[in-house]
C-alpha atoms as a PDB file:
ATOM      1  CA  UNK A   1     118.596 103.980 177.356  1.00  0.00           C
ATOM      2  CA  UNK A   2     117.194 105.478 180.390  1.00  0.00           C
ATOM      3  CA  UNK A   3     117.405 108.948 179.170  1.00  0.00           C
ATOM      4  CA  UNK A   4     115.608 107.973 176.035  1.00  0.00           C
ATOM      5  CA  UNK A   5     112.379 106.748 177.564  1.00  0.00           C
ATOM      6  CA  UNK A   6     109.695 108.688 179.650  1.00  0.00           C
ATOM      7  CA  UNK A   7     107.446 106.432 181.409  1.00  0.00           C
ATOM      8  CA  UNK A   8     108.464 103.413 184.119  1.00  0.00           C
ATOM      9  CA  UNK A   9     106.496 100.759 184.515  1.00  0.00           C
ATOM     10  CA  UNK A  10     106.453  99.627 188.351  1.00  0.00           C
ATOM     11  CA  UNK A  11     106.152  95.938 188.880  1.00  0.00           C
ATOM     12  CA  UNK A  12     104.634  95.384 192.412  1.00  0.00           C
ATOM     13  CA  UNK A  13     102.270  93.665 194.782  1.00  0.00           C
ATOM     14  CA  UNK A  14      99.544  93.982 197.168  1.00  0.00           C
ATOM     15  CA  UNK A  15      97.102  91.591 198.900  1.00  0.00           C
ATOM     16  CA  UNK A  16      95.136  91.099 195.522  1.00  0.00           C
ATOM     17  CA  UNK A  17      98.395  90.449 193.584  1.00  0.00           C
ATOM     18  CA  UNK A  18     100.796  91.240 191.201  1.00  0.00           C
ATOM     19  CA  UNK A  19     100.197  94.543 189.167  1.00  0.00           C
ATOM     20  CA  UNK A  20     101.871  97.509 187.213  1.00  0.00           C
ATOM     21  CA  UNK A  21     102.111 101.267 187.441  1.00  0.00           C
ATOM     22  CA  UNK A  22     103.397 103.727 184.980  1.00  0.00           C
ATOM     23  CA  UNK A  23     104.986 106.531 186.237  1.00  0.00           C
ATOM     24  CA  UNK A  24     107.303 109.051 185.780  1.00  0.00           C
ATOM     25  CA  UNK A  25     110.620 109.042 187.269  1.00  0.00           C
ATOM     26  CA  UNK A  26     114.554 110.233 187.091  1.00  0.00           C
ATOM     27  CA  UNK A  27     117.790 108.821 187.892  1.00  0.00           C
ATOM     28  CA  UNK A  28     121.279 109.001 188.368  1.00  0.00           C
ATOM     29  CA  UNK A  29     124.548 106.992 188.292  1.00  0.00           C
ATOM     30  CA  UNK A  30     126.543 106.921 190.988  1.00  0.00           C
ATOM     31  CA  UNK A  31     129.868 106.768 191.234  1.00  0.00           C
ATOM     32  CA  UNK A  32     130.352 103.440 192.155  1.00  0.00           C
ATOM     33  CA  UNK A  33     128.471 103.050 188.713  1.00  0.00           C
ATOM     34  CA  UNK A  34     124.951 101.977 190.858  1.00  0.00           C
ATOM     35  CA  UNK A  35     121.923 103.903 189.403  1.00  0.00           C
ATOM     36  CA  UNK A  36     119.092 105.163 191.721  1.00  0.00           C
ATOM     37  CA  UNK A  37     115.987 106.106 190.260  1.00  0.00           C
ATOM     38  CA  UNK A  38     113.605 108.321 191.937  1.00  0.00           C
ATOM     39  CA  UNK A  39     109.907 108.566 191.373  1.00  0.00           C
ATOM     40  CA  UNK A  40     106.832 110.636 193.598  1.00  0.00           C
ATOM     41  CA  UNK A  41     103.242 110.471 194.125  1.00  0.00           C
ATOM     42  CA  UNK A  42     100.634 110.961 196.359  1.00  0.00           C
ATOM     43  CA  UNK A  43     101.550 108.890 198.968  1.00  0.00           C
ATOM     44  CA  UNK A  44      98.318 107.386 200.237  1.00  0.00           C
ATOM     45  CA  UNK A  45      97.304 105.541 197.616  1.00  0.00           C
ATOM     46  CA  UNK A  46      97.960 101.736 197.073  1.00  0.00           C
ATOM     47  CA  UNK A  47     101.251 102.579 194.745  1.00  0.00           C
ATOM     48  CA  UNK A  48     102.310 104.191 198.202  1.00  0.00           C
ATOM     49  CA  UNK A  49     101.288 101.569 200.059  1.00  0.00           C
ATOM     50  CA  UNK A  50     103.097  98.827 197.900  1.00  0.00           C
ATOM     51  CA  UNK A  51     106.322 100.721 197.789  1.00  0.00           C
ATOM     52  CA  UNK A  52     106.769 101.038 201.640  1.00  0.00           C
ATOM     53  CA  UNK A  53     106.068  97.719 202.319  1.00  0.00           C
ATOM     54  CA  UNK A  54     107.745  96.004 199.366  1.00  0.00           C
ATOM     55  CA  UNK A  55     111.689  94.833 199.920  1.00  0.00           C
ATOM     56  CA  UNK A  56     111.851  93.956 196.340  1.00  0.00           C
ATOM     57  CA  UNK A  57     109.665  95.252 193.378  1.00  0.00           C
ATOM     58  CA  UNK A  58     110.436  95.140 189.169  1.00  0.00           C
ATOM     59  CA  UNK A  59     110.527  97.707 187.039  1.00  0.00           C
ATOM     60  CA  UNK A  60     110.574  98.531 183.108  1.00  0.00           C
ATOM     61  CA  UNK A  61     111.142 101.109 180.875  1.00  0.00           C
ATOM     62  CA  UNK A  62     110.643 101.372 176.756  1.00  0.00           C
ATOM     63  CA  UNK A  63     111.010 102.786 173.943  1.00  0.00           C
ATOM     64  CA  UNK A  64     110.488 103.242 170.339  1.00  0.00           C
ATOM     65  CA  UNK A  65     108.535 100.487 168.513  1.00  0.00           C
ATOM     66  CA  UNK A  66     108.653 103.031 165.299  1.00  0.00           C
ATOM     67  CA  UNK A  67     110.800 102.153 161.891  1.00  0.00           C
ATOM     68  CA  UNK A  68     108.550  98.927 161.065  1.00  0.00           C
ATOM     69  CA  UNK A  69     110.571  97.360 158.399  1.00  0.00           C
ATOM     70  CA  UNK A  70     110.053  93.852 156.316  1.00  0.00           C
ATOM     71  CA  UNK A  71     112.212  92.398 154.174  1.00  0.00           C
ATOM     72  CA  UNK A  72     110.862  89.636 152.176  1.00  0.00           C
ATOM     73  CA  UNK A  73     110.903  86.428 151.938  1.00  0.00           C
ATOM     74  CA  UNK A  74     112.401  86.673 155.609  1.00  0.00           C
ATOM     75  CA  UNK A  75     109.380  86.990 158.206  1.00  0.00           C
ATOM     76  CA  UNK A  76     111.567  87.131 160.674  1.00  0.00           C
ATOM     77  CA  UNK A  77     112.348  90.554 159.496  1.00  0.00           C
ATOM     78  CA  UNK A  78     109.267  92.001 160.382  1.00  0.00           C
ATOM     79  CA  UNK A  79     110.272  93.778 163.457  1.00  0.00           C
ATOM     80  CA  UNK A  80     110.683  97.508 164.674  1.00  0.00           C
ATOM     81  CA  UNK A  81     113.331  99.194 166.636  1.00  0.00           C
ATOM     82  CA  UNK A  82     113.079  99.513 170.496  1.00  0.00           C
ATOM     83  CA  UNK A  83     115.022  99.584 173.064  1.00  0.00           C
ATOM     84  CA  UNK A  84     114.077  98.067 176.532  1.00  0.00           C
ATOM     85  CA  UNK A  85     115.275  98.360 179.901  1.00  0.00           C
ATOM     86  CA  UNK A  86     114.583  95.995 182.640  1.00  0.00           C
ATOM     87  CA  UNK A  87     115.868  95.447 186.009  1.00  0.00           C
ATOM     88  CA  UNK A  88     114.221  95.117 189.912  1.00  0.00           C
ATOM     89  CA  UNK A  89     115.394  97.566 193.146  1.00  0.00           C
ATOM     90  CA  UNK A  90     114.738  98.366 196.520  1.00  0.00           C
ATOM     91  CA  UNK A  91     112.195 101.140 197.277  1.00  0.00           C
ATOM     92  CA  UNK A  92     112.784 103.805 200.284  1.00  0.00           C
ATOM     93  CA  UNK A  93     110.563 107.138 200.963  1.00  0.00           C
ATOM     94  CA  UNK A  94     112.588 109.464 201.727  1.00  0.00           C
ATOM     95  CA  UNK A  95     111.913 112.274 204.708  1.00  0.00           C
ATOM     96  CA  UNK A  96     115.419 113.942 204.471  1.00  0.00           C
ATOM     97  CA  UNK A  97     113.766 117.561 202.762  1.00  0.00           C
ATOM     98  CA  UNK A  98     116.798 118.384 201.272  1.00  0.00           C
ATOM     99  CA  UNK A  99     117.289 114.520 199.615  1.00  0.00           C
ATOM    100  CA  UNK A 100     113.748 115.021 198.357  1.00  0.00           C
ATOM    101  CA  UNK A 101     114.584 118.171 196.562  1.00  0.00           C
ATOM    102  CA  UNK A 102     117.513 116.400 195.000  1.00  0.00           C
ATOM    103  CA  UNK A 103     115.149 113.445 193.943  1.00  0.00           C
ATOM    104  CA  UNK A 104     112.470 115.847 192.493  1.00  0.00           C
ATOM    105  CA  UNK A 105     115.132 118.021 191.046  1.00  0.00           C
ATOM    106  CA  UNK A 106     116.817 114.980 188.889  1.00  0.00           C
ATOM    107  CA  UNK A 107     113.195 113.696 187.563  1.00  0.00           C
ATOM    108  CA  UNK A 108     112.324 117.124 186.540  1.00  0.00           C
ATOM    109  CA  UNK A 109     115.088 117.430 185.032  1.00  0.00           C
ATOM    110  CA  UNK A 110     114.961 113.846 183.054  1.00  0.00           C
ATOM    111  CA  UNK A 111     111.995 116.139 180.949  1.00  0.00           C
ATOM    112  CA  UNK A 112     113.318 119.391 181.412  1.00  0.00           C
ATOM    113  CA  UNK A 113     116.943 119.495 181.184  1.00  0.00           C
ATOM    114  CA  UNK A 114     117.571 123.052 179.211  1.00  0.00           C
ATOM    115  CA  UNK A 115     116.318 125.196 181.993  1.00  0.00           C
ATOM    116  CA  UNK A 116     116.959 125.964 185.889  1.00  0.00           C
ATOM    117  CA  UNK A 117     114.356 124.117 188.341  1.00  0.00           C
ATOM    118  CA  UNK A 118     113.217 126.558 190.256  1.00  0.00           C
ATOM    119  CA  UNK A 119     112.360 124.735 193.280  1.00  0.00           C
ATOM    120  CA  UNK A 120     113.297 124.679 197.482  1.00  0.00           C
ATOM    121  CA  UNK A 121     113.027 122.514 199.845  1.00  0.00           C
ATOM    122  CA  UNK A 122     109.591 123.578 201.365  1.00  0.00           C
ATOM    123  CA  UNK A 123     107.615 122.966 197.718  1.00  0.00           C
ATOM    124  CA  UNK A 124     108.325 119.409 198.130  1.00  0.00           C
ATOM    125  CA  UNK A 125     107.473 119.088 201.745  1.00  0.00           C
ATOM    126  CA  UNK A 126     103.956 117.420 201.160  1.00  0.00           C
ATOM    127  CA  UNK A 127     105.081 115.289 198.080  1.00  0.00           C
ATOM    128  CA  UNK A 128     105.669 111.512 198.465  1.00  0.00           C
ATOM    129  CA  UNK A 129     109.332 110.792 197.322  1.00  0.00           C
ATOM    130  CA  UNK A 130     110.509 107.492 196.993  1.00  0.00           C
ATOM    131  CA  UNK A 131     113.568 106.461 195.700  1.00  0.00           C
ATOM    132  CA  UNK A 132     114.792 103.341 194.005  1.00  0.00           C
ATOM    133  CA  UNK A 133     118.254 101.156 194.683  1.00  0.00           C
ATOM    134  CA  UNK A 134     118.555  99.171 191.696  1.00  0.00           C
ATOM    135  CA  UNK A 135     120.168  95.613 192.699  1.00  0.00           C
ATOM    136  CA  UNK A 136     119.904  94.423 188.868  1.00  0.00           C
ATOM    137  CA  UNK A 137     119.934  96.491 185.514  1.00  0.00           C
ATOM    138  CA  UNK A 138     119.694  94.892 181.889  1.00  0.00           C
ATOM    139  CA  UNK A 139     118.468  96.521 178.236  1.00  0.00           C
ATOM    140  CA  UNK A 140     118.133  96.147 175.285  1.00  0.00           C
ATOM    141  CA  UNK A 141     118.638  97.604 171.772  1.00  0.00           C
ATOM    142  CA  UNK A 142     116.634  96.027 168.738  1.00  0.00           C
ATOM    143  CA  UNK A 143     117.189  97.143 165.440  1.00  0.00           C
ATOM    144  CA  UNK A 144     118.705 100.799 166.668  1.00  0.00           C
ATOM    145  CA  UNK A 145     117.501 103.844 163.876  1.00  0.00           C
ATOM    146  CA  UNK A 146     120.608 105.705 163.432  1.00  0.00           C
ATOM    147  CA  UNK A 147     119.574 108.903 165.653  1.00  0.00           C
ATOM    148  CA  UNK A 148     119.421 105.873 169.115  1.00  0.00           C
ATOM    149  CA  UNK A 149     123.037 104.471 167.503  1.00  0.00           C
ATOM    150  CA  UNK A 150     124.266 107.580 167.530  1.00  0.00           C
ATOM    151  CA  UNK A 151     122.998 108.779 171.208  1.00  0.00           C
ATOM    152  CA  UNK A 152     123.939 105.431 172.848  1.00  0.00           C
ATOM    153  CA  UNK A 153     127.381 105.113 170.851  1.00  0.00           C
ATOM    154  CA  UNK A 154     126.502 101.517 169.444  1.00  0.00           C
ATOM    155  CA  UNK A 155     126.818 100.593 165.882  1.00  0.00           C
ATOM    156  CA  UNK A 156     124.416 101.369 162.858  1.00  0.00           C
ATOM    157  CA  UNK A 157     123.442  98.869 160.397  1.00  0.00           C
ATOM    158  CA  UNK A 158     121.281 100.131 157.715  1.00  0.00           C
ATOM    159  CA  UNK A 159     117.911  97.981 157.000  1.00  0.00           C
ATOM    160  CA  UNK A 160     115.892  98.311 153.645  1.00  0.00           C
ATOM    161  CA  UNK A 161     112.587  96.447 152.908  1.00  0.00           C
ATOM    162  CA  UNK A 162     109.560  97.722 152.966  1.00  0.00           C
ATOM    163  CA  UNK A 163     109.493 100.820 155.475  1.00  0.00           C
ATOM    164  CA  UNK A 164     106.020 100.870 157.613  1.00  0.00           C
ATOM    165  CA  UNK A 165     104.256 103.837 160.047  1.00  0.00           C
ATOM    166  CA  UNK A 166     100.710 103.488 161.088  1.00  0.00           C
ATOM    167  CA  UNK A 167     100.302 100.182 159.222  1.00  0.00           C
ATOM    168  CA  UNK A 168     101.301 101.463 155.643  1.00  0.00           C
ATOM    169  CA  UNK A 169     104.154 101.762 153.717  1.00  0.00           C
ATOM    170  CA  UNK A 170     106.007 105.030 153.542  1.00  0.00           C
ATOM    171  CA  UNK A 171     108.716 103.691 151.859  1.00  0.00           C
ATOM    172  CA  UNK A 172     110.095 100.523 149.914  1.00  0.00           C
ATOM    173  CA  UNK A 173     113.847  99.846 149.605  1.00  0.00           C
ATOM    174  CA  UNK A 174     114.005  96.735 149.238  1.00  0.00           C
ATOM    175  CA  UNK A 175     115.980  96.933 145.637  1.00  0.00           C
ATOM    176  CA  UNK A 176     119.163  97.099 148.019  1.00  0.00           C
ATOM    177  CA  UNK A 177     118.182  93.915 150.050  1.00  0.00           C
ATOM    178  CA  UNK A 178     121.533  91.322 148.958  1.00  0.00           C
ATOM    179  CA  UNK A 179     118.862  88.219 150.437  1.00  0.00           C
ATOM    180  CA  UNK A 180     121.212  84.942 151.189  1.00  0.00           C
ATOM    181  CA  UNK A 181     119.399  81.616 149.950  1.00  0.00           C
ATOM    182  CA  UNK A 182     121.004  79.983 152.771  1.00  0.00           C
ATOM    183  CA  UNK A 183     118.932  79.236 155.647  1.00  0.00           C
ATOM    184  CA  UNK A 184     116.312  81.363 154.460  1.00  0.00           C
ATOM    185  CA  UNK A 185     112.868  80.490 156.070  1.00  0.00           C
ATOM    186  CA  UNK A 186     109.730  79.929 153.954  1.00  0.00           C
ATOM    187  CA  UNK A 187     108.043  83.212 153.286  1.00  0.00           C
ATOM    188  CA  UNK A 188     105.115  81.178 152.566  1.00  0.00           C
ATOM    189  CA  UNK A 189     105.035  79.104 155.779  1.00  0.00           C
ATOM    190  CA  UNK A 190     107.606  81.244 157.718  1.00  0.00           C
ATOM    191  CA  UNK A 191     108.844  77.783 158.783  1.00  0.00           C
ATOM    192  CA  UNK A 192     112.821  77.761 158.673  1.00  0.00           C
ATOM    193  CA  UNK A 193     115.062  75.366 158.102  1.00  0.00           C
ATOM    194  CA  UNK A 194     117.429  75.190 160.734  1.00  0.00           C
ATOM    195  CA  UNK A 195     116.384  72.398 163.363  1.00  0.00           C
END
């Protein structure tokens, strides 16, 4: 799921509180099956400030929200696919110029992975580095289109309803729903049954 999203929200804090900070970033599995993920800046800003004091910060990553489907009467049905990834780490700046290259190198490469990065050591002298230990890792996979069932090797279930993008309907289906009377919530109250 990592490779399929681009932008990582940063959970952290500073003296005024809590707050969150896209940014770009790569990773990489170790062996031991541990990811780091590596992200830069500027590295005098407060992003810098709150990742070399912080022991402990969040972080999320997400994708998708396309292939809007309902599927009448069932308003619980009226979801998209995504996929999420959450987990927290432990930030570290790294000095080491040839680990920074190797950092820069793999988040490069997390958008640019069909050509060499031409890149040494002394380019990323100035650049803030920092790189993340992840001590917990979770996602999630909602309603998977078959192109993210494919790429993450889960399985496909086709969905028909009403098909939505940019609020109208491309596409309506829903002559293949088989709907279930059973436990079947209200469609006009969207109350269910079940207790």
């Amino acid at each position: 799921m990592l490779d399929q999203c681009q932008i990582l929200h940063l959970g952290l804090t500073n003296q005024r509180g809590a707050y969150v900070v896209p940014v770009h970033y790569g990773y990489r599995e170790g062996t031991d099956g541990h990811y780091t993920i590596y992200i830069h800046g500027t590295g005098d800003g407060e992003k810098a400030a709150a990742l070399d004091h912080a022991t402990l910060i969040g972080f999320e990553a997400d994708h998708g929200h396309e292939n809007l489907i309902y599927t009448p009467p069932r308003p619980s049905d009226f979801s998209p696919s995504f996929m999420s990834v959450i987990g927290t780490g432990t930030p570290r700046r790294l000095t080491n110029p040839q680990e920074k290259l190797a950092a820069v190198r793999t988040l490069i490469h997390h958008y640019v992975n069909t050509i060499p990065v031409a890149i040494a050591a002394d380019n990323v002298e100035n650049l803030a580095v920092w790189s993340i230990t992840v001590t917990h890792i979770t996602g999630r996979v909602h309603n998977p289109t078959a192109k993210w069932a494919h790429a993450l090797g889960i399985p496909f279930k086709e969905r028909y309803g009403k098909h939505y993008q940019d609020g109208a309907v491309i596409a309506d289906d829903s002559d293949h729903l088989a709907i279930d009377d059973q436990d079947v919530p209200d469609a006009a109250t969207g109350a269910s049954r079940k207790e």
